[in-house]
C-alpha atoms as a PDB file:
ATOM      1  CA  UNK A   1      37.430 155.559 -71.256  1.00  0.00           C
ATOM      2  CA  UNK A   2      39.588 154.789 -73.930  1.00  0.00           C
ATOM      3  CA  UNK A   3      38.138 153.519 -77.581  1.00  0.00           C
ATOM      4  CA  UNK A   4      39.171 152.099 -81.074  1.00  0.00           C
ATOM      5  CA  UNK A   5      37.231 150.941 -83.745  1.00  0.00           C
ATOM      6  CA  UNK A   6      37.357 147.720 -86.046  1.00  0.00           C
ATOM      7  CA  UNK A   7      36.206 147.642 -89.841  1.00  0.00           C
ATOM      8  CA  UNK A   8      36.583 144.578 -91.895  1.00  0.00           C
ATOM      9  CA  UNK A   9      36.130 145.377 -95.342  1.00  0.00           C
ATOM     10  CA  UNK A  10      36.685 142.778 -98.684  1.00  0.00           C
ATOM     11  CA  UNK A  11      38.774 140.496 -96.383  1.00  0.00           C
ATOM     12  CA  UNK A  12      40.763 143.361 -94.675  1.00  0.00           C
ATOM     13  CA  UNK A  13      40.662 144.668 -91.023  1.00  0.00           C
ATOM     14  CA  UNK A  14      40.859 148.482 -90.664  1.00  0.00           C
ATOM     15  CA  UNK A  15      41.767 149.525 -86.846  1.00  0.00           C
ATOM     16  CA  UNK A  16      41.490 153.485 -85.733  1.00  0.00           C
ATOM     17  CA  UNK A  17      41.772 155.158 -82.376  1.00  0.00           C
ATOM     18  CA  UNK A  18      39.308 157.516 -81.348  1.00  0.00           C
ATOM     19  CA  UNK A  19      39.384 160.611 -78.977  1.00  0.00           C
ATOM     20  CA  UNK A  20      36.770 162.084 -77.107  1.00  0.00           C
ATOM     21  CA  UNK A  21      36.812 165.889 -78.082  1.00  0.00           C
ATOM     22  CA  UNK A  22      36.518 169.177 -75.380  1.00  0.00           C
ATOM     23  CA  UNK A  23      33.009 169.254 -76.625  1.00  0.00           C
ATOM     24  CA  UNK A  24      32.186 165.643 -76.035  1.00  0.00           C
ATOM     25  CA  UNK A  25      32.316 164.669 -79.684  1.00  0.00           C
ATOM     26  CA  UNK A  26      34.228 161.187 -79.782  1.00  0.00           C
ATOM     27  CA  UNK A  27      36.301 161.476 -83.207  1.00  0.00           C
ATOM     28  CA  UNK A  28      38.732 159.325 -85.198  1.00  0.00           C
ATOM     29  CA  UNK A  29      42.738 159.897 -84.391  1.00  0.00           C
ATOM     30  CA  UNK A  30      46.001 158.460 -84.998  1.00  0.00           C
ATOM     31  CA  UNK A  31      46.855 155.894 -85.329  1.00  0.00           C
ATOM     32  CA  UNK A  32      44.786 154.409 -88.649  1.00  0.00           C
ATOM     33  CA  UNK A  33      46.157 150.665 -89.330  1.00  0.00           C
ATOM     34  CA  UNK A  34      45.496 147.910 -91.959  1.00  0.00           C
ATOM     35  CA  UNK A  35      45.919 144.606 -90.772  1.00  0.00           C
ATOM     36  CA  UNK A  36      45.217 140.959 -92.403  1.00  0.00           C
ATOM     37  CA  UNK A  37      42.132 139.064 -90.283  1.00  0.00           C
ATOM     38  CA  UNK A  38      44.462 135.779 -90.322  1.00  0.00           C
ATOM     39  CA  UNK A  39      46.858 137.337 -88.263  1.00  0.00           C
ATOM     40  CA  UNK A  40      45.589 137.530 -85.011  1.00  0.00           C
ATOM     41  CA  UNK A  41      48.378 138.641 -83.622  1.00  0.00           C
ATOM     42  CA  UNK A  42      49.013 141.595 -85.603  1.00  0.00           C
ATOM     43  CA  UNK A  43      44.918 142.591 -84.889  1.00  0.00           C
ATOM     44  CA  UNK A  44      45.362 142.257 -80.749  1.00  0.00           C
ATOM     45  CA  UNK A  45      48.297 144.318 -81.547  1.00  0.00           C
ATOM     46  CA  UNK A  46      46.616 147.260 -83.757  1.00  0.00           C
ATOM     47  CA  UNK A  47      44.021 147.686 -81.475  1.00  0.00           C
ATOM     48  CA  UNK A  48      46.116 147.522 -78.425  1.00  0.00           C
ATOM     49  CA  UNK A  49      48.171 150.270 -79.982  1.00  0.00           C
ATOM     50  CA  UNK A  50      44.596 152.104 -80.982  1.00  0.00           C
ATOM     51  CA  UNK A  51      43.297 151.786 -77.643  1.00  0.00           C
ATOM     52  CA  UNK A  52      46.695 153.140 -75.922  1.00  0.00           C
ATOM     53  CA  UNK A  53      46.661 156.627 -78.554  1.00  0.00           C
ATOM     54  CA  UNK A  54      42.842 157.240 -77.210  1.00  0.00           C
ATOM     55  CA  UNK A  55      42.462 160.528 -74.598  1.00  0.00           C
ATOM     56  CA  UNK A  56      39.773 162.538 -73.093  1.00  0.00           C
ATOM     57  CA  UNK A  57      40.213 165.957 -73.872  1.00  0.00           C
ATOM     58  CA  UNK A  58      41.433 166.288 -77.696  1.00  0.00           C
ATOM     59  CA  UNK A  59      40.943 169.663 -79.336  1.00  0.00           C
ATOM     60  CA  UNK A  60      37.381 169.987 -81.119  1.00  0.00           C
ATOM     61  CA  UNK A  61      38.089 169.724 -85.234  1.00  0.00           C
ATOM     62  CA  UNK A  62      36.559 172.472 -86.881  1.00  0.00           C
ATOM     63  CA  UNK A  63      35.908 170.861 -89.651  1.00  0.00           C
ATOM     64  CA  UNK A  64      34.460 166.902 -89.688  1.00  0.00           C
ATOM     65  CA  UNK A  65      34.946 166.483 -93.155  1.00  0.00           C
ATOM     66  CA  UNK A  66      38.150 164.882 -93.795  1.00  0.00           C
ATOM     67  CA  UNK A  67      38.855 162.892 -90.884  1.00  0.00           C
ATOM     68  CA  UNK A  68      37.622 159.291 -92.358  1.00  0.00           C
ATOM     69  CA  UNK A  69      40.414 159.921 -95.055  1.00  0.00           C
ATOM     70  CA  UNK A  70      43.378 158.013 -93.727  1.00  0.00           C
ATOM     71  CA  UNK A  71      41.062 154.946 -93.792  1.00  0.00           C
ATOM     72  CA  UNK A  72      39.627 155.723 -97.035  1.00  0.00           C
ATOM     73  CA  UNK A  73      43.307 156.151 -98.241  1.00  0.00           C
ATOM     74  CA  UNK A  74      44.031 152.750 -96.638  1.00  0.00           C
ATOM     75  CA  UNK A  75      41.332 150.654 -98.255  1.00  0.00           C
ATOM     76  CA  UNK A  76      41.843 152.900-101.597  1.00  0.00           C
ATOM     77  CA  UNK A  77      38.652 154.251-101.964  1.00  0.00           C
ATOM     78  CA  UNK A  78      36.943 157.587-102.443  1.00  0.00           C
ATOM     79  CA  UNK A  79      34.425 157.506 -99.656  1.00  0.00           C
ATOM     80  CA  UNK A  80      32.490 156.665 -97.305  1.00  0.00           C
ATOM     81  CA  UNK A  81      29.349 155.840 -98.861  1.00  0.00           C
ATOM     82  CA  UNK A  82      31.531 153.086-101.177  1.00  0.00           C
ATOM     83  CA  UNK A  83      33.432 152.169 -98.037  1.00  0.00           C
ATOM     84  CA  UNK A  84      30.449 151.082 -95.544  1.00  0.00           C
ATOM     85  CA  UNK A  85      28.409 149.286 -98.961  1.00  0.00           C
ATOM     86  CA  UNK A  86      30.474 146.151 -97.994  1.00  0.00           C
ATOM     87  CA  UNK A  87      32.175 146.437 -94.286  1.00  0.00           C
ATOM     88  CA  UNK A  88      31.368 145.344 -90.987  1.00  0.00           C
ATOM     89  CA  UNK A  89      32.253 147.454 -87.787  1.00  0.00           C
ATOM     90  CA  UNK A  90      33.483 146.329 -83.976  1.00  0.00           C
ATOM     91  CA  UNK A  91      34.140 149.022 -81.182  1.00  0.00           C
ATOM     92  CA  UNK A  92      36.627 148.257 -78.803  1.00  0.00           C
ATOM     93  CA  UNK A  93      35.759 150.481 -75.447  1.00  0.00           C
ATOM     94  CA  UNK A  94      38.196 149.872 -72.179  1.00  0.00           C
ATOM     95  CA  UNK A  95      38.028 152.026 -68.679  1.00  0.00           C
ATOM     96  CA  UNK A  96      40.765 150.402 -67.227  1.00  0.00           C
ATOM     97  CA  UNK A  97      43.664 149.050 -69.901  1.00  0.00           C
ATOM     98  CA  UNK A  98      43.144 145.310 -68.385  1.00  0.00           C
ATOM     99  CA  UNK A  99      39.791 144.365 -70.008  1.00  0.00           C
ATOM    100  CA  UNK A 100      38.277 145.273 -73.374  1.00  0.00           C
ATOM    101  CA  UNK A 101      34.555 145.592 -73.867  1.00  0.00           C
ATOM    102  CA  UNK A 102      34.359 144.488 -77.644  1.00  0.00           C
ATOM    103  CA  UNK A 103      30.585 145.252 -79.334  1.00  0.00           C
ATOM    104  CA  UNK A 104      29.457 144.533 -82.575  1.00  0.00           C
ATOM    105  CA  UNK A 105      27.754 146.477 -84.680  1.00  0.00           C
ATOM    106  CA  UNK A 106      25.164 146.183 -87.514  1.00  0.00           C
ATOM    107  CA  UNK A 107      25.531 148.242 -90.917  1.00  0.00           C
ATOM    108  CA  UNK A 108      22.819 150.857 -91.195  1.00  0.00           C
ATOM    109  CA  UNK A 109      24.083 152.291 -94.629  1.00  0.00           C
ATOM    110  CA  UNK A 110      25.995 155.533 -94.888  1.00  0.00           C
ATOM    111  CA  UNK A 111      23.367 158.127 -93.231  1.00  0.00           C
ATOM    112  CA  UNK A 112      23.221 155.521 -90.141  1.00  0.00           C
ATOM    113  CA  UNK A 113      26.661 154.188 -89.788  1.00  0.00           C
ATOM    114  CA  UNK A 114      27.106 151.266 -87.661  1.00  0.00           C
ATOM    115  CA  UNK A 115      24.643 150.419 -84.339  1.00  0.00           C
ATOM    116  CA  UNK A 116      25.545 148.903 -81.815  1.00  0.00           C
ATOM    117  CA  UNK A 117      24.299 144.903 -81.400  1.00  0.00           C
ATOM    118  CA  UNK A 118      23.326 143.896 -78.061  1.00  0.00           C
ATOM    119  CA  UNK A 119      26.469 140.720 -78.693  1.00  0.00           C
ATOM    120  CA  UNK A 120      29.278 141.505 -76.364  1.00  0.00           C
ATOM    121  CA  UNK A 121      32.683 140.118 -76.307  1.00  0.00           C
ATOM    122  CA  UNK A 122      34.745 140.672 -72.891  1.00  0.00           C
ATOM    123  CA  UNK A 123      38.718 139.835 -73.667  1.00  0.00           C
ATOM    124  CA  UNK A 124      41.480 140.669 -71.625  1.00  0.00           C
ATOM    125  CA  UNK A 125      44.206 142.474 -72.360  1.00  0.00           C
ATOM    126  CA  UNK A 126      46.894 140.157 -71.783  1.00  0.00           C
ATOM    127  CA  UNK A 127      47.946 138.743 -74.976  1.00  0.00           C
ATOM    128  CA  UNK A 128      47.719 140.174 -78.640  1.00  0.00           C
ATOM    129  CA  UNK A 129      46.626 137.187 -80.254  1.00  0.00           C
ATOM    130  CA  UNK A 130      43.949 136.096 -77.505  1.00  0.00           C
ATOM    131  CA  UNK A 131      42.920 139.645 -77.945  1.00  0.00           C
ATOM    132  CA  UNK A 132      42.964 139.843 -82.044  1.00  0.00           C
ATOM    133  CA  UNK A 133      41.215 136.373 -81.687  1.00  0.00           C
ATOM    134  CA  UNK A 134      38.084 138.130 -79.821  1.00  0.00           C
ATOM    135  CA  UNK A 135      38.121 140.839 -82.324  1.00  0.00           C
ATOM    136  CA  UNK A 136      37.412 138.471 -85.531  1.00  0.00           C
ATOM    137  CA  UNK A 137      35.478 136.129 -83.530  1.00  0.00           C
ATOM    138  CA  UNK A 138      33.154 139.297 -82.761  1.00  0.00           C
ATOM    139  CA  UNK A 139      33.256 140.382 -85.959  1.00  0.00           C
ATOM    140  CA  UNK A 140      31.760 137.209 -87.061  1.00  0.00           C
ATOM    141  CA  UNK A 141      28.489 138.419 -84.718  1.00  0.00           C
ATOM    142  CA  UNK A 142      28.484 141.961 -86.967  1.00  0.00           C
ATOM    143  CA  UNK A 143      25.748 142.144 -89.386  1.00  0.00           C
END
């Protein structure tokens, strides 16, 4: 399975890949993009790109602290506690690079993170802005 993950925060989307470790761990990788929510385009893009940098079978971090920086750095703030107060989360899963699972989330506060929400958006993986449409039209289903 392959993964990214979504974040809209004060009118901004926030797209990261993610990597499931040796140990199982899924973590946050390369590459870590800002996009603007208008252009849809540019977000089925980002998280095509996301999605195509996620692999089984990246090396366990020894340390967990620092890897939410490069978004941090991105939105310009200091952490993650002030980032999550005001954004909204999508995860973008696929198992076969066709068709995206896209699953909204709801905001449990910084010791919860983001849950997932039983709304479900299926898009296919055809054209970036049908695909960046899906994104912000499940974001709008994020709590």
């Amino acid at each position: 399975m392959k993964a990214a993950t979504i974040y809209e925060r004060k009118g901004k989307l926030y797209v990261h890949s993610s990597s499931k470790t040796t140990a199982g761990v899924w973590v946050i990788n390369a590459p870590v993009l800002a996009v603007e929510k208008e252009d849809t385009s540019e977000v089925g893009r980002a998280v095509r790109e996301c999605l195509a940098a996620s692999r089984e079978g990246a090396p366990h971090p020894k340390s967990f602290t620092s890897l939410f920086d490069p978004v941090l750095n991105l939105a310009g703030v200091k952490s993650f506690a002030t980032f999550v107060k005001s954004a909204i989360c999508v995860e973008a899963e696929t198992s076969d690079d066709a068709v995206v699972m896209l699953i909204s989330t709801r905001n449990e506060g910084v010791d919860d993170g983001f849950t997932p929400l039983p709304n479900k958006t299926e898009a296919a993986l055809v054209a970036d802005e049908v695909l960046g449409s899906a994104v912000v039209a499940t974001l709008a289903m994020s709590e």
